[in-house]
PDB file of N, CA and C in Angstrom:
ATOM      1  N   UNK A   1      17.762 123.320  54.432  1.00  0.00           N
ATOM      2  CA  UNK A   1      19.044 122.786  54.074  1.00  0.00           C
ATOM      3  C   UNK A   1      18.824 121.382  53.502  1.00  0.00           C
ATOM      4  N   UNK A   2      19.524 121.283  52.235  1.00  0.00           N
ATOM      5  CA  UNK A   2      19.158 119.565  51.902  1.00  0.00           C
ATOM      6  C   UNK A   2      20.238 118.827  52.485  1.00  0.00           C
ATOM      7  N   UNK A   3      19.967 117.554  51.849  1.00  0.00           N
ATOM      8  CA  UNK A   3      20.855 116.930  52.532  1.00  0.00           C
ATOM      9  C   UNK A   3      22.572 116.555  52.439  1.00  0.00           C
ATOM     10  N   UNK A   4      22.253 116.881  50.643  1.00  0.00           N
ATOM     11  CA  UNK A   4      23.734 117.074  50.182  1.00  0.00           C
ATOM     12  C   UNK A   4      24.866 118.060  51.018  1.00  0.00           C
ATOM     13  N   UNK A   5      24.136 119.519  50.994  1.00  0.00           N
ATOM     14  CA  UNK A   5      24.780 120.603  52.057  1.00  0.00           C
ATOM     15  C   UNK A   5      24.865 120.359  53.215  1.00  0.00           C
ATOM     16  N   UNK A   6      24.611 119.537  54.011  1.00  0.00           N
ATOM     17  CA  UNK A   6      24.548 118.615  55.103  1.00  0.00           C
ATOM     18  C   UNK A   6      25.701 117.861  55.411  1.00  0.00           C
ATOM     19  N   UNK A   7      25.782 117.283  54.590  1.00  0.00           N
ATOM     20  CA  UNK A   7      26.667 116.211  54.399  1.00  0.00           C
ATOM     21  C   UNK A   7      28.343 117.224  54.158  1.00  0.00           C
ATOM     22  N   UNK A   8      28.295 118.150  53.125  1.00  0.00           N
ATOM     23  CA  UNK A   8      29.723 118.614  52.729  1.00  0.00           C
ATOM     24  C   UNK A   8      29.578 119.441  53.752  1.00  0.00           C
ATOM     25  N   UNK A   9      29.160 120.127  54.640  1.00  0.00           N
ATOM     26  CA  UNK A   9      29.222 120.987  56.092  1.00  0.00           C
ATOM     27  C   UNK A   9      29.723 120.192  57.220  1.00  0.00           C
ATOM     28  N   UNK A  10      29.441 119.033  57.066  1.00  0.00           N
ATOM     29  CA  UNK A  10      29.944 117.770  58.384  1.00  0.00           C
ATOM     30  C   UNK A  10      31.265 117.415  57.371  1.00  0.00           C
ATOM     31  N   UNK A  11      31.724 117.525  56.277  1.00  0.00           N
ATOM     32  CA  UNK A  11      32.799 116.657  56.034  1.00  0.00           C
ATOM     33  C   UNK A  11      34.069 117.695  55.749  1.00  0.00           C
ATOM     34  N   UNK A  12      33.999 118.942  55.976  1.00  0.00           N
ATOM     35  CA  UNK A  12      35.033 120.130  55.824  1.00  0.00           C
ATOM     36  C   UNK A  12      36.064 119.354  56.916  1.00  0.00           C
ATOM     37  N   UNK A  13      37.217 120.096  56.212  1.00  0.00           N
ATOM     38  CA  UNK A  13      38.202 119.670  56.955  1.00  0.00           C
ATOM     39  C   UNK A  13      38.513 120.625  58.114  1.00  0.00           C
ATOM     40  N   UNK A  14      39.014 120.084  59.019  1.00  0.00           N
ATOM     41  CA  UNK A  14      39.377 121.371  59.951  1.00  0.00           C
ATOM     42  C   UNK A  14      40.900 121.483  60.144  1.00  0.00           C
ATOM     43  N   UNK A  15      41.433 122.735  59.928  1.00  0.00           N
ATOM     44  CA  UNK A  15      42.945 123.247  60.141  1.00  0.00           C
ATOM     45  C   UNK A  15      43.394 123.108  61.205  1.00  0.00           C
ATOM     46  N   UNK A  16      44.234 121.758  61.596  1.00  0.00           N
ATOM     47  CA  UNK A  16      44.516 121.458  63.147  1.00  0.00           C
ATOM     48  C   UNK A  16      46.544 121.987  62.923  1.00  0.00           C
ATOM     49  N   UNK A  17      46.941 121.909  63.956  1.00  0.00           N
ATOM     50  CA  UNK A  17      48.437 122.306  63.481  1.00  0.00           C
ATOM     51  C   UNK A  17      49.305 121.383  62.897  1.00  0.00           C
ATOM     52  N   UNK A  18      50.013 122.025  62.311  1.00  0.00           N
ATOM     53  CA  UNK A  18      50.746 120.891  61.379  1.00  0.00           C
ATOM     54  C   UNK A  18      52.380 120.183  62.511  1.00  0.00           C
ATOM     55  N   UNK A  19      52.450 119.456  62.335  1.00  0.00           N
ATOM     56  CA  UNK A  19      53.537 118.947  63.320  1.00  0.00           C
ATOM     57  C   UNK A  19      54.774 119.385  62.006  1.00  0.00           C
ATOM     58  N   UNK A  20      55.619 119.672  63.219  1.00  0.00           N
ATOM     59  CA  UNK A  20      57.451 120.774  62.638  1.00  0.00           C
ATOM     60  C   UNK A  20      57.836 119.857  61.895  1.00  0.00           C
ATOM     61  N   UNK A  21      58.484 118.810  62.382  1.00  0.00           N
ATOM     62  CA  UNK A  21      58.888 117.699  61.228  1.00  0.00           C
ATOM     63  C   UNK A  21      57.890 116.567  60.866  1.00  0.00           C
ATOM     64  N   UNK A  22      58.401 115.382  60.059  1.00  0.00           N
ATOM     65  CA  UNK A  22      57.733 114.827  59.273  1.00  0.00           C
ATOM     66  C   UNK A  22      57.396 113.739  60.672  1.00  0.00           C
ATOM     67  N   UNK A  23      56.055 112.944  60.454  1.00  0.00           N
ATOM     68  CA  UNK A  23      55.911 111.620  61.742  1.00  0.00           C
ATOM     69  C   UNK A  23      57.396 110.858  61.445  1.00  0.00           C
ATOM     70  N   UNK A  24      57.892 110.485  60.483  1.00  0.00           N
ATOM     71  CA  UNK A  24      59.198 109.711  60.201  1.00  0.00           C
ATOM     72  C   UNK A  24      60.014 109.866  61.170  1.00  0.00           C
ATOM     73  N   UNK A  25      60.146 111.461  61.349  1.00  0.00           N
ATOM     74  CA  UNK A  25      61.996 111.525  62.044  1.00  0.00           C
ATOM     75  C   UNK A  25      61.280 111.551  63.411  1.00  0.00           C
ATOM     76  N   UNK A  26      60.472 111.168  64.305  1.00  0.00           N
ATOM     77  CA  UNK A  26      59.871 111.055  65.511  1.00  0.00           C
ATOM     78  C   UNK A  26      60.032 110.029  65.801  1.00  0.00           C
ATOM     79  N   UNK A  27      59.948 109.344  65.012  1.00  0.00           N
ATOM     80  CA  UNK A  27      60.494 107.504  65.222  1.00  0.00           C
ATOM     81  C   UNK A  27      61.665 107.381  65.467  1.00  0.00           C
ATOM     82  N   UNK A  28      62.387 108.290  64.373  1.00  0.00           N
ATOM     83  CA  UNK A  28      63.710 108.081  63.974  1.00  0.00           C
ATOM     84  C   UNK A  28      64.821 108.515  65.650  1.00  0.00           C
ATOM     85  N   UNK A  29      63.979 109.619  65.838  1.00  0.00           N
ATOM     86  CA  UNK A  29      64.628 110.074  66.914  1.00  0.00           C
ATOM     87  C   UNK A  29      64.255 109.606  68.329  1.00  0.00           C
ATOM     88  N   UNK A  30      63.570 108.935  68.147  1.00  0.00           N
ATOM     89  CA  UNK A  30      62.715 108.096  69.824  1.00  0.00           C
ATOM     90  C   UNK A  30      64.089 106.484  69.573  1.00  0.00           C
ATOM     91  N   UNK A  31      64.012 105.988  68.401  1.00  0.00           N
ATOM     92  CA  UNK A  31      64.944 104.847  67.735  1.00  0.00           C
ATOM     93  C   UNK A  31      66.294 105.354  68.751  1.00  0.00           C
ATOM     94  N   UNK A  32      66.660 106.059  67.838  1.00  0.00           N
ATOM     95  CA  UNK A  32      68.272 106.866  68.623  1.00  0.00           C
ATOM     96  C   UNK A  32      68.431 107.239  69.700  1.00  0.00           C
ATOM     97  N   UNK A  33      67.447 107.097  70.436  1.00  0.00           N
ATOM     98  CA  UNK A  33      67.716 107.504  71.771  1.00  0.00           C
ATOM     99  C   UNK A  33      67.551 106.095  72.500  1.00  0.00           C
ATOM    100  N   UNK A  34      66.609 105.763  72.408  1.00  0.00           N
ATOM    101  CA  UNK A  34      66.263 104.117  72.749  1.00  0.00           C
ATOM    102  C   UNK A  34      67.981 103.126  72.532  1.00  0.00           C
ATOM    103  N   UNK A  35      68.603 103.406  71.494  1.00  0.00           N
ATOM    104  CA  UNK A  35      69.745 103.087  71.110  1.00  0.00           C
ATOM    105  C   UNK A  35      70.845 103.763  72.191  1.00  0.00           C
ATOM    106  N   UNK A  36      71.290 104.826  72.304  1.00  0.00           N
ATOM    107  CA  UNK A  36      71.924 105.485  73.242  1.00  0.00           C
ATOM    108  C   UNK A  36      71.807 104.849  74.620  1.00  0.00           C
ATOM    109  N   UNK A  37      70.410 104.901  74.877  1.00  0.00           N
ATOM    110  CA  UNK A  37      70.359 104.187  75.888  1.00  0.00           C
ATOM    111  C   UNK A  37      70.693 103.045  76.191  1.00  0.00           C
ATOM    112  N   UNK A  38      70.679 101.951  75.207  1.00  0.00           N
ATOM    113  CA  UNK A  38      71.067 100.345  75.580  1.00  0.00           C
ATOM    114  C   UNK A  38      72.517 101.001  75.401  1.00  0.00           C
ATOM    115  N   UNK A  39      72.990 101.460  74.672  1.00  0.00           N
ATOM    116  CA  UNK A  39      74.725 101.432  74.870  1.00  0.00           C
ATOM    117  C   UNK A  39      75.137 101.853  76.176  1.00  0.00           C
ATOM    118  N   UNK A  40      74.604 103.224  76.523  1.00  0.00           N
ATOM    119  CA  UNK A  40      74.917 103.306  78.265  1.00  0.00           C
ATOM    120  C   UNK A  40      74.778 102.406  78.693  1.00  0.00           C
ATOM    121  N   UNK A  41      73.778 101.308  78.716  1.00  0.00           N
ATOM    122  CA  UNK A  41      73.213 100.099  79.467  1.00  0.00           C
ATOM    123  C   UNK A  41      74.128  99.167  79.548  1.00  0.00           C
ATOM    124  N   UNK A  42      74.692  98.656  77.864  1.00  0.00           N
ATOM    125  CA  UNK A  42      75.877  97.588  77.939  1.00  0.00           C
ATOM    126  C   UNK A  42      77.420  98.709  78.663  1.00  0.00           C
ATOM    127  N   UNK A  43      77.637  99.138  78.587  1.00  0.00           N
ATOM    128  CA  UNK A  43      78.570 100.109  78.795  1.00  0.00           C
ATOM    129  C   UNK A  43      79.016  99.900  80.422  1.00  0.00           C
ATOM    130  N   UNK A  44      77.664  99.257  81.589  1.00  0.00           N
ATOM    131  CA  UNK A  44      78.111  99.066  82.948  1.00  0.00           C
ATOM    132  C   UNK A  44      78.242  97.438  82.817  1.00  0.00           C
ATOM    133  N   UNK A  45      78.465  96.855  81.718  1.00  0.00           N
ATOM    134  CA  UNK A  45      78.361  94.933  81.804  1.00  0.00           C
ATOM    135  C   UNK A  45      79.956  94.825  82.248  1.00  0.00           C
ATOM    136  N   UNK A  46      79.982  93.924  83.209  1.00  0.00           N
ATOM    137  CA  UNK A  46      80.812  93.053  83.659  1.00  0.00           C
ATOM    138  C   UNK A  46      81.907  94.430  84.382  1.00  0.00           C
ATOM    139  N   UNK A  47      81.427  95.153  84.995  1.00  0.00           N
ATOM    140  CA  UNK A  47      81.854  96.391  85.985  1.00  0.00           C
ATOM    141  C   UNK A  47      82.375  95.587  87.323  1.00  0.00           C
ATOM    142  N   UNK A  48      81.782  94.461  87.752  1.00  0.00           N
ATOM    143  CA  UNK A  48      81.821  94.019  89.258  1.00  0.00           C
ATOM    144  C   UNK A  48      83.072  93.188  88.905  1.00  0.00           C
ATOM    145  N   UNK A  49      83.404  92.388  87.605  1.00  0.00           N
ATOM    146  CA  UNK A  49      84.526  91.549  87.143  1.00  0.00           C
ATOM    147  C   UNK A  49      85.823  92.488  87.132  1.00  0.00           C
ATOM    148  N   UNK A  50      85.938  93.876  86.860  1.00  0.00           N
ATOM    149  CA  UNK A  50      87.046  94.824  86.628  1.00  0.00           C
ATOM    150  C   UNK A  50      87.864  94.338  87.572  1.00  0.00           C
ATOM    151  N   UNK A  51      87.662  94.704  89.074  1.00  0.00           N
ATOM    152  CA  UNK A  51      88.246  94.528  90.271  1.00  0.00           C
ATOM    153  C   UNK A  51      88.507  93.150  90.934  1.00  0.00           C
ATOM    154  N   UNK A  52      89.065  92.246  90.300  1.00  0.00           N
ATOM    155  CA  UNK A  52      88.371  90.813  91.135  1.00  0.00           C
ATOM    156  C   UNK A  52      89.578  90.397  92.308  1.00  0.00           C
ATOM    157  N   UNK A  53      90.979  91.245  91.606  1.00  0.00           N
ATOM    158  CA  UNK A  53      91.762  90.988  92.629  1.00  0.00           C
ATOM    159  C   UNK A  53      91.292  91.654  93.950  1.00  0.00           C
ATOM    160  N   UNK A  54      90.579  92.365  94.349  1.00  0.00           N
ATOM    161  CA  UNK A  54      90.174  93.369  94.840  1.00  0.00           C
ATOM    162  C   UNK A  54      88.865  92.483  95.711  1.00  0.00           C
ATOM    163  N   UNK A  55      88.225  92.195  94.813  1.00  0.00           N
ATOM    164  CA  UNK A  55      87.595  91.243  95.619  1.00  0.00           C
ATOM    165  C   UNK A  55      87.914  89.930  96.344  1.00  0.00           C
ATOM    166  N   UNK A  56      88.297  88.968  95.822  1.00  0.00           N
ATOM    167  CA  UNK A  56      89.012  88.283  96.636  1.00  0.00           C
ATOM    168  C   UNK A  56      89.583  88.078  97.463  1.00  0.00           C
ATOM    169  N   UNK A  57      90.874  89.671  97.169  1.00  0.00           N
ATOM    170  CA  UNK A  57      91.168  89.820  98.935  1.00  0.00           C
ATOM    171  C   UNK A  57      90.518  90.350  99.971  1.00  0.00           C
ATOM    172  N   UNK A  58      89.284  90.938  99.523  1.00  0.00           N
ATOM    173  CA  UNK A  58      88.804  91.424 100.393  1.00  0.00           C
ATOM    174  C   UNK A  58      87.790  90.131 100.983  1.00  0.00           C
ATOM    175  N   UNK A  59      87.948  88.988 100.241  1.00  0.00           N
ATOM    176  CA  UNK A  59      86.747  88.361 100.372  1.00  0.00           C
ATOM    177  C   UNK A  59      87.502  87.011 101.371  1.00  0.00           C
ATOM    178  N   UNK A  60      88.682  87.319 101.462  1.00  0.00           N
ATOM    179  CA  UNK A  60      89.881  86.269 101.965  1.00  0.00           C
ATOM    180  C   UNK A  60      89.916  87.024 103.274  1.00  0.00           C
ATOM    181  N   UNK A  61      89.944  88.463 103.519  1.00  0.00           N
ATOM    182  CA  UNK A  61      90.381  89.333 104.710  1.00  0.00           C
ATOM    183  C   UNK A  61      88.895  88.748 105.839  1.00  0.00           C
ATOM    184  N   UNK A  62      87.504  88.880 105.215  1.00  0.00           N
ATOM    185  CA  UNK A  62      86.656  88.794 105.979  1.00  0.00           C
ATOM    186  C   UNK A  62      86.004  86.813 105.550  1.00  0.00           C
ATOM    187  N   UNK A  63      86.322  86.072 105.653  1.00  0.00           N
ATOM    188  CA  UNK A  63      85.854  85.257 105.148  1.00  0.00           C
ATOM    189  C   UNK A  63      85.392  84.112 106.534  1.00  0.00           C
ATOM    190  N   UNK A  64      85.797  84.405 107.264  1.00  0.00           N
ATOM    191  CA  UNK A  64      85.231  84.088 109.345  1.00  0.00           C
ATOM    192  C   UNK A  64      84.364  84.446 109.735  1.00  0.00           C
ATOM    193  N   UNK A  65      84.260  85.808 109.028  1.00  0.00           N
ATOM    194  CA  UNK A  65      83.450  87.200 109.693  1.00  0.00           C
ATOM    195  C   UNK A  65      82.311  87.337 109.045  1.00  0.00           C
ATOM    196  N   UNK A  66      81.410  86.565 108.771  1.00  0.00           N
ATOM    197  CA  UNK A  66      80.423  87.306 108.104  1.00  0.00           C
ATOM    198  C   UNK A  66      79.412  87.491 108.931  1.00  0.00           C
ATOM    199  N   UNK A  67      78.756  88.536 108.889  1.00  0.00           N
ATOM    200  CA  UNK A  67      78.120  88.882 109.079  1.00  0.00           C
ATOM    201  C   UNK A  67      78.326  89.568 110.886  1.00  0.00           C
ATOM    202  N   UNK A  68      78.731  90.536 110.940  1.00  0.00           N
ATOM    203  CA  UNK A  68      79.734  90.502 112.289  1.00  0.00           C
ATOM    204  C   UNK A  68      79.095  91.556 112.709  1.00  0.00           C
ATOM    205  N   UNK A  69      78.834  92.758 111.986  1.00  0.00           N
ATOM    206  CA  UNK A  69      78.335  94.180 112.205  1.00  0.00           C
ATOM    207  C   UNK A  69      76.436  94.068 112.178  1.00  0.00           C
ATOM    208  N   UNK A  70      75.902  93.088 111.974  1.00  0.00           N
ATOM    209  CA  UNK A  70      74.614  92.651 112.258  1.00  0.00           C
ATOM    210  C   UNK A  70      74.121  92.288 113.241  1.00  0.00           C
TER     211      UNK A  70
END
């Protein structure tokens, strides 16, 4: 065998599987979800502020008492 045939025998390509869509929309779709996710994320901001009348009185009812059931 010389060395040329050597060389194009080591450099054949090999038929590996082709991925379904393009690398692009893998980004695209890891992006959009990553996105989805911070919106769920902002979506619980300032949840504990909703109720404040709610807190207060509750925070007025026990405000002697802390720590009572410890």
């Amino acid at each position: 065998m010389s060395l040329v045939t050597g060389i194009l025998a080591t450099n054949e390509t090999v038929n590996a599987r082709e991925l379904p869509i393009e690398p692009f929309f893998y980004g695209l779709i890891a992006f959009i979800i990553f996105v989805s996710l911070a919106l769920v994320t902002l979506s619980y901001r300032d949840v504990a502020n909703r109720h404040r009348a709610k807190a207060e009185a509750y925070a007025a009812r026990h405000a002697g008492d802390e720590h009572a059931g410890h």
